[in-house]
Protein backbone atom coordinates (compact mmCIF):
# COMPACT_ATOMS: atom_id res chain seq x y z
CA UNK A 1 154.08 19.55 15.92
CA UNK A 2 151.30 19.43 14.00
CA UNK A 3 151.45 15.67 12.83
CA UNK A 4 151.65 14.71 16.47
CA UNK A 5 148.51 16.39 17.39
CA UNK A 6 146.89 15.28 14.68
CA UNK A 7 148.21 11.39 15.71
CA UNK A 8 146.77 12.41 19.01
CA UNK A 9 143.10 12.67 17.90
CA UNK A 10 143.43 9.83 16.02
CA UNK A 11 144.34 8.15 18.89
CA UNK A 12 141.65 9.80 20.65
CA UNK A 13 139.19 8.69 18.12
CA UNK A 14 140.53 4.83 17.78
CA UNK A 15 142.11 3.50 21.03
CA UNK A 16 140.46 5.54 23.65
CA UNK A 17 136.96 6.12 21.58
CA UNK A 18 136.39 9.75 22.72
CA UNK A 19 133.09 11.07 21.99
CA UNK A 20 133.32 13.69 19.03
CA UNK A 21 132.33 16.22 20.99
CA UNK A 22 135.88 15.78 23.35
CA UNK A 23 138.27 15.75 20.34
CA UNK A 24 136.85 18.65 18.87
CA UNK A 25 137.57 20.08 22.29
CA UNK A 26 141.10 19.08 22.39
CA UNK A 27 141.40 20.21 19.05
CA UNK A 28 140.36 23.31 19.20
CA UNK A 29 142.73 23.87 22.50
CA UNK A 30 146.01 22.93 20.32
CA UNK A 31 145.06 24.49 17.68
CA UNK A 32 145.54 28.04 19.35
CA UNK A 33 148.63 26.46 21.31
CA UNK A 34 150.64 25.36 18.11
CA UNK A 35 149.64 29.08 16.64
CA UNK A 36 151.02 30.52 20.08
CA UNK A 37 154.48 28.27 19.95
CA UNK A 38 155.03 29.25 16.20
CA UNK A 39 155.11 33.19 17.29
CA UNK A 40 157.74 31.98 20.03
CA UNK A 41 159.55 29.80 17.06
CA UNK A 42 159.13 26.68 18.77
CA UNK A 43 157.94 23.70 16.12
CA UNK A 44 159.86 20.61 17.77
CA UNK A 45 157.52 18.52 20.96
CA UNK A 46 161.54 18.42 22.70
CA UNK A 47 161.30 21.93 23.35
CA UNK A 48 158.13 21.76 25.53
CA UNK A 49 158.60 22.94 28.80
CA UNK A 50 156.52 23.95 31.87
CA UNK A 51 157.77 27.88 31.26
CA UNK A 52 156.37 28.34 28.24
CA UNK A 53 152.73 26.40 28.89
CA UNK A 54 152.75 28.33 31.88
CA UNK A 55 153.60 31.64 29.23
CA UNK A 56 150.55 30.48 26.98
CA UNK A 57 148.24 30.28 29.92
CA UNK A 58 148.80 33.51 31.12
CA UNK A 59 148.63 35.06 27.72
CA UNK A 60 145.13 33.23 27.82
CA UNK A 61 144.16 34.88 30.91
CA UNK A 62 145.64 38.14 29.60
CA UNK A 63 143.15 37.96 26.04
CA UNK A 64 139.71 38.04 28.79
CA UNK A 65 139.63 33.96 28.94
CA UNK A 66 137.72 32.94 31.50
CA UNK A 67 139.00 30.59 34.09
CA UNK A 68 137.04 27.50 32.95
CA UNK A 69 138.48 28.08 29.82
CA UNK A 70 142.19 28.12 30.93
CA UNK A 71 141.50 25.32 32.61
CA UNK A 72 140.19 22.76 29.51
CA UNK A 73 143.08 24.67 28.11
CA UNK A 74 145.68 23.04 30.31
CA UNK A 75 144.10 19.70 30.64
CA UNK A 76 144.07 19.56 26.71
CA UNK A 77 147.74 20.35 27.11
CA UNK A 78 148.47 17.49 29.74
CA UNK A 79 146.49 14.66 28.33
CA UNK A 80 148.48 15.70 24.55
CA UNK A 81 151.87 15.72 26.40
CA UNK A 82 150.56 12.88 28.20
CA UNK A 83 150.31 11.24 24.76
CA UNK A 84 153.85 12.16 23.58
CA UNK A 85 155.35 10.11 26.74
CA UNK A 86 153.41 7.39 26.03
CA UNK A 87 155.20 7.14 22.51
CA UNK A 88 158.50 7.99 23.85
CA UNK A 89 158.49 11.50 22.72
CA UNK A 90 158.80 13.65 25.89
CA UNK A 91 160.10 12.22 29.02
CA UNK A 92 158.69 13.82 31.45
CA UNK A 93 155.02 15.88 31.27
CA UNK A 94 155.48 19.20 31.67
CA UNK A 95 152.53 20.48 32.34
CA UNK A 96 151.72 18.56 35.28
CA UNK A 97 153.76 20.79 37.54
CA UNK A 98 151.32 23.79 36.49
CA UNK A 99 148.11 23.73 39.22
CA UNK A 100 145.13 23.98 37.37
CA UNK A 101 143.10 27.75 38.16
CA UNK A 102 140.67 27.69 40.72
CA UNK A 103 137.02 27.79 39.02
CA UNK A 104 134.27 30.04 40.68
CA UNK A 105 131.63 27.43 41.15
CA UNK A 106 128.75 29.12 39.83
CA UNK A 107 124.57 28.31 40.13
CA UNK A 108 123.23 26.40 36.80
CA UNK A 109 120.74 29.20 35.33
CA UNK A 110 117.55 27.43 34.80
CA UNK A 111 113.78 28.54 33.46
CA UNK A 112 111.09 28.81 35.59
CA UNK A 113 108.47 26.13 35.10
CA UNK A 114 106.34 28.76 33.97
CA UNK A 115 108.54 29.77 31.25
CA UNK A 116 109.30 26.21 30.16
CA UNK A 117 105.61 25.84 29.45
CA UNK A 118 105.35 29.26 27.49
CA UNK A 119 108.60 28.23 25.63
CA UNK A 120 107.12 24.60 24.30
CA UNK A 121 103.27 26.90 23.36
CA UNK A 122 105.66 28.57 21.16
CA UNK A 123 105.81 26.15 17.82
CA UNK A 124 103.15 26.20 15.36
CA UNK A 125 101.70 22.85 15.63
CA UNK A 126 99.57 23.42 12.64
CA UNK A 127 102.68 23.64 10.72
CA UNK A 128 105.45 20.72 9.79
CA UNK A 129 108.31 22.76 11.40
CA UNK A 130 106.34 23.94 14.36
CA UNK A 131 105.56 20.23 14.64
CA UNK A 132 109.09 18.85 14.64
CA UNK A 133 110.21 21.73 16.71
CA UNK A 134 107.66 21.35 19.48
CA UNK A 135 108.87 17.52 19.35
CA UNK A 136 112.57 18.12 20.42
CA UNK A 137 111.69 20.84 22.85
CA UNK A 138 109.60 18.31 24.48
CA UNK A 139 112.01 15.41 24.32
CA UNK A 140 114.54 17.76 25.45
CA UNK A 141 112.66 19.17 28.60
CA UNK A 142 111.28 15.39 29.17
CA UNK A 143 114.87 14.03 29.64
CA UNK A 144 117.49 16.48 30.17
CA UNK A 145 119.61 15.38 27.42
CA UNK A 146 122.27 17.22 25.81
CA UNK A 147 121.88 18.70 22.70
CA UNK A 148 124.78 16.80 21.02
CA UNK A 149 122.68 13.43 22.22
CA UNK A 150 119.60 14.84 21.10
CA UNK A 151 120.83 15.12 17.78
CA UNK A 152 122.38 12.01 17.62
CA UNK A 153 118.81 10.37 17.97
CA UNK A 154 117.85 7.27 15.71
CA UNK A 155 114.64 6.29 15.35
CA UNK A 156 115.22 3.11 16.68
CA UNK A 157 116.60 4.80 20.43
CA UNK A 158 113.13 5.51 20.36
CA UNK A 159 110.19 3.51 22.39
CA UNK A 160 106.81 5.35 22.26
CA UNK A 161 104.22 2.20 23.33
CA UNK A 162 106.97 1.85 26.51
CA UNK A 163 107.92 5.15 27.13
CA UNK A 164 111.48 5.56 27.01
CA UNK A 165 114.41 6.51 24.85
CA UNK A 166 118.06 5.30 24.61
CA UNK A 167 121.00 7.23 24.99
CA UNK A 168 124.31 6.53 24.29
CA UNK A 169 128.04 7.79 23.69
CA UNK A 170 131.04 6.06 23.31
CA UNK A 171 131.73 4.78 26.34
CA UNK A 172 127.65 3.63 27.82
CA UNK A 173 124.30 4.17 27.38
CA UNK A 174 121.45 4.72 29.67
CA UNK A 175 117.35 4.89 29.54
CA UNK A 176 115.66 7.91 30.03
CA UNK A 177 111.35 7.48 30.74
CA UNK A 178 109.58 10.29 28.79
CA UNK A 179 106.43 11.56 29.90
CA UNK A 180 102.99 12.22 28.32
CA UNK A 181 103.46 15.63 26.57
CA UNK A 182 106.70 14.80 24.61
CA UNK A 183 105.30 11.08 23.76
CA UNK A 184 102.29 12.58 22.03
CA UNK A 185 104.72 15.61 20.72
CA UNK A 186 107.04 12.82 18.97
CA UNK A 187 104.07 10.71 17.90
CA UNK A 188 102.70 13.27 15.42
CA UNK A 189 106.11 14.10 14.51
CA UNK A 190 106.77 10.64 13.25
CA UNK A 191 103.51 9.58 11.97
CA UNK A 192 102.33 12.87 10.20
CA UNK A 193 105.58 14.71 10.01
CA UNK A 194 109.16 12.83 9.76
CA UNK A 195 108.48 11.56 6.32
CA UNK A 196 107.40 14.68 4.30
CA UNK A 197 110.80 16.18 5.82
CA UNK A 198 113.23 12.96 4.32
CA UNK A 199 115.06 13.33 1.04
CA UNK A 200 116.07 9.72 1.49
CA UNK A 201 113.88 6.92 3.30
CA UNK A 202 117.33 5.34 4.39
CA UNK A 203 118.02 7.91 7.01
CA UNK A 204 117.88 6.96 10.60
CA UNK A 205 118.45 9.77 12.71
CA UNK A 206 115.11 11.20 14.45
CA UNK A 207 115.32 14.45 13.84
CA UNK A 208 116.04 15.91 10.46
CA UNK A 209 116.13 19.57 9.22
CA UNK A 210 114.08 20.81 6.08
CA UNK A 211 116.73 19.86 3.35
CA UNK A 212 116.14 15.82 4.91
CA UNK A 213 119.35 16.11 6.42
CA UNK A 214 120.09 15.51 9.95
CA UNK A 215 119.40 18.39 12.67
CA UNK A 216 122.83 19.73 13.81
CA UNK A 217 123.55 21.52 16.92
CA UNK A 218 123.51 24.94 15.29
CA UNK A 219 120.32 24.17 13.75
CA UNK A 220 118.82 23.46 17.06
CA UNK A 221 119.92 26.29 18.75
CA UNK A 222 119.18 28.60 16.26
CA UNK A 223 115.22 27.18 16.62
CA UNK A 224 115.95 27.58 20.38
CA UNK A 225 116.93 31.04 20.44
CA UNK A 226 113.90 31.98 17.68
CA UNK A 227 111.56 30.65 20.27
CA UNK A 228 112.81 31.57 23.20
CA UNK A 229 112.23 35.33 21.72
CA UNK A 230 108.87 34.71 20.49
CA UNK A 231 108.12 33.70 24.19
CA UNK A 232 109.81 37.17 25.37
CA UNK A 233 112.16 35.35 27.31
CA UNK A 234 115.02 37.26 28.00
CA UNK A 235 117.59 35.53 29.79
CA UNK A 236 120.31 34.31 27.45
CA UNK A 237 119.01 30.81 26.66
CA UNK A 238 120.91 27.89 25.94
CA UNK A 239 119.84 24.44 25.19
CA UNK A 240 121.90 23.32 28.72
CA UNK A 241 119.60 25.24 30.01
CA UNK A 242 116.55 22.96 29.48
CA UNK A 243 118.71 20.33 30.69
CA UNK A 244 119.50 22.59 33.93
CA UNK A 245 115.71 23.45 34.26
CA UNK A 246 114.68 19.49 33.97
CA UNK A 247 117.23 18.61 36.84
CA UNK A 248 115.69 21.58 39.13
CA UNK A 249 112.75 20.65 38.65
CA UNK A 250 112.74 17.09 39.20
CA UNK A 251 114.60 17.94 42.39
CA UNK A 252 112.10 20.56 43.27
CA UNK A 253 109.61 17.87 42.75
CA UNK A 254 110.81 15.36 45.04
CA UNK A 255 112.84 13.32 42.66
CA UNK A 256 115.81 11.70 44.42
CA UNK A 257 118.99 12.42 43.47
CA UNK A 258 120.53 9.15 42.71
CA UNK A 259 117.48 9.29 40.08
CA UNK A 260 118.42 12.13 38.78
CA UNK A 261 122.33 11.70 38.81
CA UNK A 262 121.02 8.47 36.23
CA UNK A 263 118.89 10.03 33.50
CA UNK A 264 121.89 12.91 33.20
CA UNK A 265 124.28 10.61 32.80
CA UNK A 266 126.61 12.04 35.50
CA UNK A 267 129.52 9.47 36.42
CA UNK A 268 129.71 11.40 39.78
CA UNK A 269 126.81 12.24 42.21
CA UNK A 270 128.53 15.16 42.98
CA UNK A 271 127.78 17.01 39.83
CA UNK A 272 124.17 16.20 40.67
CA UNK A 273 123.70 17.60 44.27
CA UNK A 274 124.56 21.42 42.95
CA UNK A 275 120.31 20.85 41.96
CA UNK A 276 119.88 19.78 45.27
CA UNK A 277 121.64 23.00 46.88
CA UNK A 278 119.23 25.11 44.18
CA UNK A 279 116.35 23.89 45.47
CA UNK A 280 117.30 24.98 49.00
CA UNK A 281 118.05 28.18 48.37
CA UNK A 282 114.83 28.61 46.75
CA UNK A 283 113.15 27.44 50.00
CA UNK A 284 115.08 29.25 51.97
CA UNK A 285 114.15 32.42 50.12
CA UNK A 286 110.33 31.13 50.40
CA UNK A 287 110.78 30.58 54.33
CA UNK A 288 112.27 34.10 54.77
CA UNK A 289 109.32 35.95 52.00
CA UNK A 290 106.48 34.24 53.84
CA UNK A 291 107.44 35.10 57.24
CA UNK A 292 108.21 38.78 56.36
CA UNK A 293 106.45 40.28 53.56
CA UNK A 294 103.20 41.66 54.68
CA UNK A 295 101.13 40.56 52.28
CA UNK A 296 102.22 36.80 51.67
């Protein structure tokens, strides 16, 4: 079982070009679900059947999973049994007769502008850490990226004099404008900072950590969460987060959502309009405090 998974990420990785960050999803999900069929003795892809993915699942659910989880779970499990028809392995999919959990839709969390701006004060700018640091909090906040893109950055994606950076995955790529604050941010960083950093003048990625190495994921959020303290924020931060408050905010701006749906990167405008529905709420809640409070 364990050979045909791992033919499934390669195919994954080299016929349908999956971004890294999906295959080390999937593999992650069949990981635990190959542990879970050796306890039930099962080690052939012939004895798959919809009884015992619907067993795992509701072992899942039974270990405090949440539903979102259980639900990547059994869409791993569909697209890998998809993958053993295609090659003539299964006949039939089983899991496609299991309906996928309902998922409580719940409200992005997102920063206050307020405590966006106390977040990027944080970094000492007087130091070459604090520099680099205040850099990708302010490319982060300036274009709602995600963290994996952030740290997939070249130095070529980058265009100061025009004011815009490139994005891309596997599949497309898209321009993102940057304002004022992170193009004078990344300016410094490159010209004063970026070069004491590098071990080796050949690397391209933007960001690097203090070893010359590129900035990883964990890196970043570790500098994330160390600010985030510093600015006695106390809400559980995570770097979707600053791509949650960017969205709000554009929305609560005026920004259009078609506009918006384009510098996320969302294939659906759907996905887009829950910013839309936050900003309402908020006005609602403005309506309702200014009309009854007293003293507003």
């Amino acid at each position: 079982m364990e050979e045909n998974v791992a033919l499934f990420l390669n195919y994954l990785k080299n016929v349908k070009m999956s971004s890294s960050n999906t295959i080390q999803s999937y593999e992650r999900d069949l990981k635990y679900f190959i542990q879970y069929l050796e306890t039930c003795q099962i080690g052939e892809v012939s004895e798959l059947t919809s009884e015992i993915i619907d067993a795992y699942l509701k072992d899942r659910k039974e270990h405090q999973k949440s539903m979102a989880t259980v639900s990547r779970t059994l869409a791993s499990i569909r697209a890998f049994c998809q993958y053993l028809m295609k090659e003539g392995l299964l006949e039939q999919n089983p899991a496609r007769v299991i309906a996928l959990p309902k998922i409580e839709k719940k409200a992005p969390k997102i920063l206050s502008q307020a405590q966006i701006i106390l977040l990027l004060e944080q970094p000492n700018v007087k130091s070459i850490k604090g520099i680099r640091d205040r850099a990708m909090l302010e490319l982060l906040y300036a274009t709602g990226i995600r963290v994996s893109e952030l740290v997939a950055l070249r130095v070529a994606d980058i265009n100061l004099q025009q004011g815009y950076i490139i994005c891309r995955d596997a599949h497309k790529e898209r321009t993102i404008p940057i304002g004022k604050s992170a193009i004078a941010a990344l300016q410094v960083y490159l010209s004063e900072v970026r070069y004491i950093l590098l071990k080796d003048n050949r690397e391209t990625s933007l960001f690097v950590n203090c070893n010359g190495n590129p900035m990883t994921r964990q890196g970043f959020w570790k500098i994330l969460k160390t600010y985030a303290k510093y600015a006695d924020i106390t809400e559980d931060i995570t770097p979707h987060m600053l791509r949650h408050s960017f969205a709000a905010h554009l929305v609560q701006n005026g920004a259009n959502l078609k506009s918006v749906q384009q510098m996320l990167g969302h294939s659906d405008i759907s996905t887009t309009q829950v910013y839309m529905h936050l900003n309402k709420e908020t006005e609602e809640l403005k309506n309702v405090y200014n009309k009854s409070h007293p003293r507003a």
